[in-house]
PDB file of N, CA and C in Angstrom:
ATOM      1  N   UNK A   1      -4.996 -19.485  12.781  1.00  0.00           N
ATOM      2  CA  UNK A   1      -4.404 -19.464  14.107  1.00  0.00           C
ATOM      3  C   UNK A   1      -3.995 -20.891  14.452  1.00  0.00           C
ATOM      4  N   UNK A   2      -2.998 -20.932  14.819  1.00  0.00           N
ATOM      5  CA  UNK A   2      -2.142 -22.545  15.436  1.00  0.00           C
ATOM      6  C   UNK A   2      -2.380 -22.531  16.465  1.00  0.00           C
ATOM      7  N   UNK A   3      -2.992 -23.938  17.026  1.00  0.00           N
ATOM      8  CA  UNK A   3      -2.640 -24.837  18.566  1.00  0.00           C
ATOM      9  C   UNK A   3      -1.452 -24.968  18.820  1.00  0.00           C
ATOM     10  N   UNK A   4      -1.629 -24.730  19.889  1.00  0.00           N
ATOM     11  CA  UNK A   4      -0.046 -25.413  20.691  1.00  0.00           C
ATOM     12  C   UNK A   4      -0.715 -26.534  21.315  1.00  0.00           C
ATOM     13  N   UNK A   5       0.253 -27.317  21.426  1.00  0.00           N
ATOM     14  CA  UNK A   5       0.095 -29.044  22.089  1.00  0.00           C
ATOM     15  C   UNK A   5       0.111 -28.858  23.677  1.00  0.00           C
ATOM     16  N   UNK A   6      -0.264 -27.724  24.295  1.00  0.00           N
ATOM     17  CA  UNK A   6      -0.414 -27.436  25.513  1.00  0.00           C
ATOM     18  C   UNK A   6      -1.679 -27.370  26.405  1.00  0.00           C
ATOM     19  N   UNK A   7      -2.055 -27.228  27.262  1.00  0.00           N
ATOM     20  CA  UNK A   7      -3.241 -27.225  28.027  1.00  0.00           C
ATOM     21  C   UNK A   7      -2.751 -26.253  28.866  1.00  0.00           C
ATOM     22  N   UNK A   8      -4.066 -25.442  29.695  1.00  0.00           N
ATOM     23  CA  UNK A   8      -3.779 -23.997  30.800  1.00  0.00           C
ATOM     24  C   UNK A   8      -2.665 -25.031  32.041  1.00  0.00           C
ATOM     25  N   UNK A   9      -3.446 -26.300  32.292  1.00  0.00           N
ATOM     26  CA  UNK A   9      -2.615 -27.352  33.205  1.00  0.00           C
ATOM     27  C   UNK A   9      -1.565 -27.123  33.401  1.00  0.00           C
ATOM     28  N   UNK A  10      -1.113 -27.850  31.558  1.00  0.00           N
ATOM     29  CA  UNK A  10      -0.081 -28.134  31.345  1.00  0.00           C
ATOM     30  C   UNK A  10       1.627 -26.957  31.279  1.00  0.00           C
ATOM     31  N   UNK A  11       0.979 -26.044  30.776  1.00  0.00           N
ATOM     32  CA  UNK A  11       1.617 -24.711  30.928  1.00  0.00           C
ATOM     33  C   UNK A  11       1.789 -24.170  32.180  1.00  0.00           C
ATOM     34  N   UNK A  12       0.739 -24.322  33.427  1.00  0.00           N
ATOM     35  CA  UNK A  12       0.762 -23.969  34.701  1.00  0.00           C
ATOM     36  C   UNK A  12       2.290 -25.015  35.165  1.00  0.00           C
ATOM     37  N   UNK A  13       1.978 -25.984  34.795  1.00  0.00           N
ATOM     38  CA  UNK A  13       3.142 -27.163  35.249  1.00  0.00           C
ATOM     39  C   UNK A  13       4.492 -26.791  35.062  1.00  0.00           C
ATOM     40  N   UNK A  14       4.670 -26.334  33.879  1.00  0.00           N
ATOM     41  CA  UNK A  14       5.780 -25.843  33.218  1.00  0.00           C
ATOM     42  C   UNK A  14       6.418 -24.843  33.694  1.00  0.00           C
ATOM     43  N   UNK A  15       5.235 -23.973  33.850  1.00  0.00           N
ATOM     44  CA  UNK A  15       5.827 -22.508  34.761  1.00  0.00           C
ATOM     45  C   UNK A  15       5.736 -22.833  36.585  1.00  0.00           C
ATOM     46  N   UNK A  16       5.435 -23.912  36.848  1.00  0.00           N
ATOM     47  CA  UNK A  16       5.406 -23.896  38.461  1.00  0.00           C
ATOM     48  C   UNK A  16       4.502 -23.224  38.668  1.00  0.00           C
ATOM     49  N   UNK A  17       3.394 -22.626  38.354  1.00  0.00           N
ATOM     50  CA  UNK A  17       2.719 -22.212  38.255  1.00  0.00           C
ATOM     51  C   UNK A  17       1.128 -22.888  39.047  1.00  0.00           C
ATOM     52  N   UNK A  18       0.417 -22.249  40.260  1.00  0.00           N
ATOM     53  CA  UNK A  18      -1.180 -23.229  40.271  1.00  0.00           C
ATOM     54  C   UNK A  18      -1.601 -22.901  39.171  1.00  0.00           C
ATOM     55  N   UNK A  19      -2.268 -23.596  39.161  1.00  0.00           N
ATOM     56  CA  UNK A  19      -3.548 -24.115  38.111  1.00  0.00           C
ATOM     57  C   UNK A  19      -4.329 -22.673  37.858  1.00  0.00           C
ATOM     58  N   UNK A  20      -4.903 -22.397  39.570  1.00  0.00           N
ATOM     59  CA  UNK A  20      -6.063 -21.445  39.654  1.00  0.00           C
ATOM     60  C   UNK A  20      -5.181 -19.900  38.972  1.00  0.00           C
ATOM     61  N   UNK A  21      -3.491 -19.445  39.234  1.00  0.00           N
ATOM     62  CA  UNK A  21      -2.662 -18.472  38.899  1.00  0.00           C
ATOM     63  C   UNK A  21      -2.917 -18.810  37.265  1.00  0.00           C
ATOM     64  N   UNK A  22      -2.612 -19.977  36.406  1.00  0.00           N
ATOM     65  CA  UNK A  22      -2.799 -19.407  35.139  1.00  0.00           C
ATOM     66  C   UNK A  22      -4.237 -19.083  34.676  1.00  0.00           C
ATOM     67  N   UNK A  23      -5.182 -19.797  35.371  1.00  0.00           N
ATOM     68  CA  UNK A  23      -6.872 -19.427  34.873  1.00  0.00           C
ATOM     69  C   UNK A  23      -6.948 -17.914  34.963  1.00  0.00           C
ATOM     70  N   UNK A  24      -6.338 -17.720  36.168  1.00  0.00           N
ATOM     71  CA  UNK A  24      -6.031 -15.845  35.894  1.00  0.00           C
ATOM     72  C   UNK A  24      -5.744 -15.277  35.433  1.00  0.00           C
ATOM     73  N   UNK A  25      -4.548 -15.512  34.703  1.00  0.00           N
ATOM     74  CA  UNK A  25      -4.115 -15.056  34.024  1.00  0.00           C
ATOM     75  C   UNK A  25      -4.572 -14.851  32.562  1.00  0.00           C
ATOM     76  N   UNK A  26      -5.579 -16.371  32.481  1.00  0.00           N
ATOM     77  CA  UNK A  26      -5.967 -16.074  31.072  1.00  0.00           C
ATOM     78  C   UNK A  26      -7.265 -15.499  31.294  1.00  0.00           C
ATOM     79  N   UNK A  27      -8.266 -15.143  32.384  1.00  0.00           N
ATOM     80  CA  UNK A  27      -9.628 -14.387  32.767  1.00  0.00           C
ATOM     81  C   UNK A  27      -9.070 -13.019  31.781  1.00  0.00           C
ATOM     82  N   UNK A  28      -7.467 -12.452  32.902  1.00  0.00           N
ATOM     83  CA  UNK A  28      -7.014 -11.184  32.480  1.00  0.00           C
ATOM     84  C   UNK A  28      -6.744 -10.351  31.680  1.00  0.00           C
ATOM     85  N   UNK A  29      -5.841 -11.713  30.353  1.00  0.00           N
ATOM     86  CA  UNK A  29      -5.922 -11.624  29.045  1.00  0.00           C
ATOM     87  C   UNK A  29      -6.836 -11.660  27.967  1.00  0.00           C
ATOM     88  N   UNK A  30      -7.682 -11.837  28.721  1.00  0.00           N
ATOM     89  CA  UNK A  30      -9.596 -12.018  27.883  1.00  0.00           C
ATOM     90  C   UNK A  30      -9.347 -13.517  27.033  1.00  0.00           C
ATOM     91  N   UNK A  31      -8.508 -14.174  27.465  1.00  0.00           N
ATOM     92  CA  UNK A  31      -8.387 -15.767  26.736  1.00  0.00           C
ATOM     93  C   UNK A  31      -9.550 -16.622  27.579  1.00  0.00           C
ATOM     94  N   UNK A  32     -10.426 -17.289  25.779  1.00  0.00           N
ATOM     95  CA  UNK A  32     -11.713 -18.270  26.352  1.00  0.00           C
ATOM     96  C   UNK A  32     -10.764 -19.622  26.807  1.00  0.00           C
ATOM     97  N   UNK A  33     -11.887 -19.868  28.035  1.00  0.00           N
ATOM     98  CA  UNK A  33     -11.373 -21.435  28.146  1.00  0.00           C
ATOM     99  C   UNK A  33     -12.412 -22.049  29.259  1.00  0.00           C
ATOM    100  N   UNK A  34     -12.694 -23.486  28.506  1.00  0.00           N
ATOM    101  CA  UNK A  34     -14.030 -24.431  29.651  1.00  0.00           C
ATOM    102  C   UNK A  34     -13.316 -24.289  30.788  1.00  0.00           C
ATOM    103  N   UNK A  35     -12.203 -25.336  30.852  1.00  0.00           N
ATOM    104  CA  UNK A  35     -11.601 -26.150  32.237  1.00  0.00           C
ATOM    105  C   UNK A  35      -9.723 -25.661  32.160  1.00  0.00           C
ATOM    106  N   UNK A  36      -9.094 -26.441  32.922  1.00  0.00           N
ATOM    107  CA  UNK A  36      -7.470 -26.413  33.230  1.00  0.00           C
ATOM    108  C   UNK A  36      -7.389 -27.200  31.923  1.00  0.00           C
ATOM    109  N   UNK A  37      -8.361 -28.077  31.416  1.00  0.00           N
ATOM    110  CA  UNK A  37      -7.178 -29.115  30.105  1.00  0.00           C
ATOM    111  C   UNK A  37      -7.545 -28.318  28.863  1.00  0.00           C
ATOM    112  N   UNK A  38      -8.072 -27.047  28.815  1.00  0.00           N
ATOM    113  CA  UNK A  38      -8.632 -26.465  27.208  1.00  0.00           C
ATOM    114  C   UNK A  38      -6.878 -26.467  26.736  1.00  0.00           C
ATOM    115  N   UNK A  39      -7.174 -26.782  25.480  1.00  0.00           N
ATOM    116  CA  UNK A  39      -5.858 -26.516  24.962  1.00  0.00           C
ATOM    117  C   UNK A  39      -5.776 -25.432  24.203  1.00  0.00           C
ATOM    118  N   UNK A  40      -4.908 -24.222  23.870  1.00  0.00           N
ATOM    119  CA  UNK A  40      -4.912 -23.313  23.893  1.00  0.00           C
ATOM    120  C   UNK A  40      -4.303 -22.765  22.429  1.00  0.00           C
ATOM    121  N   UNK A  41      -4.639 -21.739  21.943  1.00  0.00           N
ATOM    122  CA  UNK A  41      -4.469 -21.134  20.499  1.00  0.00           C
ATOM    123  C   UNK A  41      -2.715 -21.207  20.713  1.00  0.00           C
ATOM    124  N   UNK A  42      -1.869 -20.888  20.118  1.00  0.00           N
ATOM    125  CA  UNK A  42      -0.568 -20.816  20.224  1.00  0.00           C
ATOM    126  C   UNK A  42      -0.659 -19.096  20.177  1.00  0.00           C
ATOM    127  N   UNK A  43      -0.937 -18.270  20.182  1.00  0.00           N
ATOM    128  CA  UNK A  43      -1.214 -17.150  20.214  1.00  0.00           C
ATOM    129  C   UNK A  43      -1.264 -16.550  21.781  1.00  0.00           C
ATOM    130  N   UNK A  44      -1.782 -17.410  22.104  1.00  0.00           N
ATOM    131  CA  UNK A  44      -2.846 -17.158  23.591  1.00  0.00           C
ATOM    132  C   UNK A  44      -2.119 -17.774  24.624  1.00  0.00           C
ATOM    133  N   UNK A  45      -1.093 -19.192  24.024  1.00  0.00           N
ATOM    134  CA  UNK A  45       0.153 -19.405  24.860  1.00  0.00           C
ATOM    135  C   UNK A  45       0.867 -18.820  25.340  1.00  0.00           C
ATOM    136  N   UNK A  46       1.603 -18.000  23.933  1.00  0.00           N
ATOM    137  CA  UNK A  46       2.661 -17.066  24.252  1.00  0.00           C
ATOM    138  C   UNK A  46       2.444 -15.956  24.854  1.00  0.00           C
ATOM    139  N   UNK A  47       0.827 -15.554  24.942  1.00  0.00           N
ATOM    140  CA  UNK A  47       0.842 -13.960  25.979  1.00  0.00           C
ATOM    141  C   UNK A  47       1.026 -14.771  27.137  1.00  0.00           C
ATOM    142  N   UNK A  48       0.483 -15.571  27.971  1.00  0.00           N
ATOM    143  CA  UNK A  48       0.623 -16.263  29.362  1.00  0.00           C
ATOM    144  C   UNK A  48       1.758 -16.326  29.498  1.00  0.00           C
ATOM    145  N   UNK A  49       2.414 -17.201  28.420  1.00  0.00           N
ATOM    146  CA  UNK A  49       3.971 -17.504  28.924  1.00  0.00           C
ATOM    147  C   UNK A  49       4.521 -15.496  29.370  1.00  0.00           C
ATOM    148  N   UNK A  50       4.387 -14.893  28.155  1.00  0.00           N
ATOM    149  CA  UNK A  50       4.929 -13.234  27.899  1.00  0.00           C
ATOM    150  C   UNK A  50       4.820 -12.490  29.419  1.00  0.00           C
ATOM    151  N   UNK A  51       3.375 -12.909  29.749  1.00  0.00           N
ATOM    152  CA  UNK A  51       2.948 -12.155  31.186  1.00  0.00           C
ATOM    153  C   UNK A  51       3.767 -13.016  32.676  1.00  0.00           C
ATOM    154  N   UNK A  52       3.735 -14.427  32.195  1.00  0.00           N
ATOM    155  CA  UNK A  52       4.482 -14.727  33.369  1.00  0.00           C
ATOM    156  C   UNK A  52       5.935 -14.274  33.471  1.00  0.00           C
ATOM    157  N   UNK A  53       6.182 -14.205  32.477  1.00  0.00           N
ATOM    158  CA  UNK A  53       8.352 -13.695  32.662  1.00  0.00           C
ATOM    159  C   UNK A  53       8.021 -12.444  32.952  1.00  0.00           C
ATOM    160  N   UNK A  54       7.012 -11.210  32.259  1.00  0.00           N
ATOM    161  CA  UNK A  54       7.641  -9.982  32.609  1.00  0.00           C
ATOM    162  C   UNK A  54       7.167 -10.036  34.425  1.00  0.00           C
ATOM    163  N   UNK A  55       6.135 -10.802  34.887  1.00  0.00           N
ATOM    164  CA  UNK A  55       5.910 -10.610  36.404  1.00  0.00           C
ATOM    165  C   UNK A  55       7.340 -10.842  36.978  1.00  0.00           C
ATOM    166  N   UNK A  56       7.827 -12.070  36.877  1.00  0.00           N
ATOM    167  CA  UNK A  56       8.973 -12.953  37.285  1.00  0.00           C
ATOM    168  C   UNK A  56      10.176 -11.730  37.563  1.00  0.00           C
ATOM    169  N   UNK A  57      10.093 -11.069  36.126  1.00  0.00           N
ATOM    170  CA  UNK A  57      11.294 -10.071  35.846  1.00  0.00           C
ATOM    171  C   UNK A  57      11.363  -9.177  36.823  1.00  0.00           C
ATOM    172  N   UNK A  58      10.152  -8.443  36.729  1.00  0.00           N
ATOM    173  CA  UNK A  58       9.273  -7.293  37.713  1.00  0.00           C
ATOM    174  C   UNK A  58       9.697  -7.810  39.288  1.00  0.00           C
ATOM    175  N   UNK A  59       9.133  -8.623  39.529  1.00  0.00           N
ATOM    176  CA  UNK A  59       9.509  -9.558  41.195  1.00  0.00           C
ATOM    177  C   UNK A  59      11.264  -9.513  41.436  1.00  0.00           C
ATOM    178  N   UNK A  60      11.825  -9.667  40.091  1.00  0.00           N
ATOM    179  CA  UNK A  60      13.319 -10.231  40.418  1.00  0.00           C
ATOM    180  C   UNK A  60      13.529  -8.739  40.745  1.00  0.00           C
ATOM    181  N   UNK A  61      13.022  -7.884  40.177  1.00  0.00           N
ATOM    182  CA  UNK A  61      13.910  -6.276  39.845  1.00  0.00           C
ATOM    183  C   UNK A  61      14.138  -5.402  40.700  1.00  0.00           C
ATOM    184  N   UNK A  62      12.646  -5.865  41.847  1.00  0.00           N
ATOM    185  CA  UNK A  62      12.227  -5.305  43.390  1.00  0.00           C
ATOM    186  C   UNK A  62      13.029  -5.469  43.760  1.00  0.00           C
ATOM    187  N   UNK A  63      13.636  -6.919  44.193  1.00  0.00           N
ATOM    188  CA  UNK A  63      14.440  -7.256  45.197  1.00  0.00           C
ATOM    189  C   UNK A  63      15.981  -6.816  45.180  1.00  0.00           C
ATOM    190  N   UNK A  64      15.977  -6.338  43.974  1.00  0.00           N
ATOM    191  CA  UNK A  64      17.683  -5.735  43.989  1.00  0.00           C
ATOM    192  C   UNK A  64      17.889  -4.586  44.236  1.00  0.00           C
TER     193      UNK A  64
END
């Protein structure tokens, strides 16, 4: 399994995202993690990133 050069932080940052919204996200996904700087499997990236677009999508889809 590959690291990504990312942190929950750092990915929260990226997506505009709080801090406390991606820790949720990864509670949800059953992804381990100490703090906001764990750096994260590259596996375990891409579901967070995966779950934040389809919300995003979902949110955009309401409004039309």
């Amino acid at each position: 399994m590959g690291f990504a050069d990312l942190s929950i932080a750092e990915i929260a940052e990226d997506y505009n995202l709080p801090v406390e919204e991606a820790l949720r996200l990864c509670d949800q996904l059953g992804i381990a993690y100490k703090n906001p700087q764990t750096r994260l499997a590259l596996e375990d990236m891409k579901a967070i990133m995966s779950e934040v677009e389809t919300k995003r999508r979902a949110k955009s889809d309401s409004r039309a």
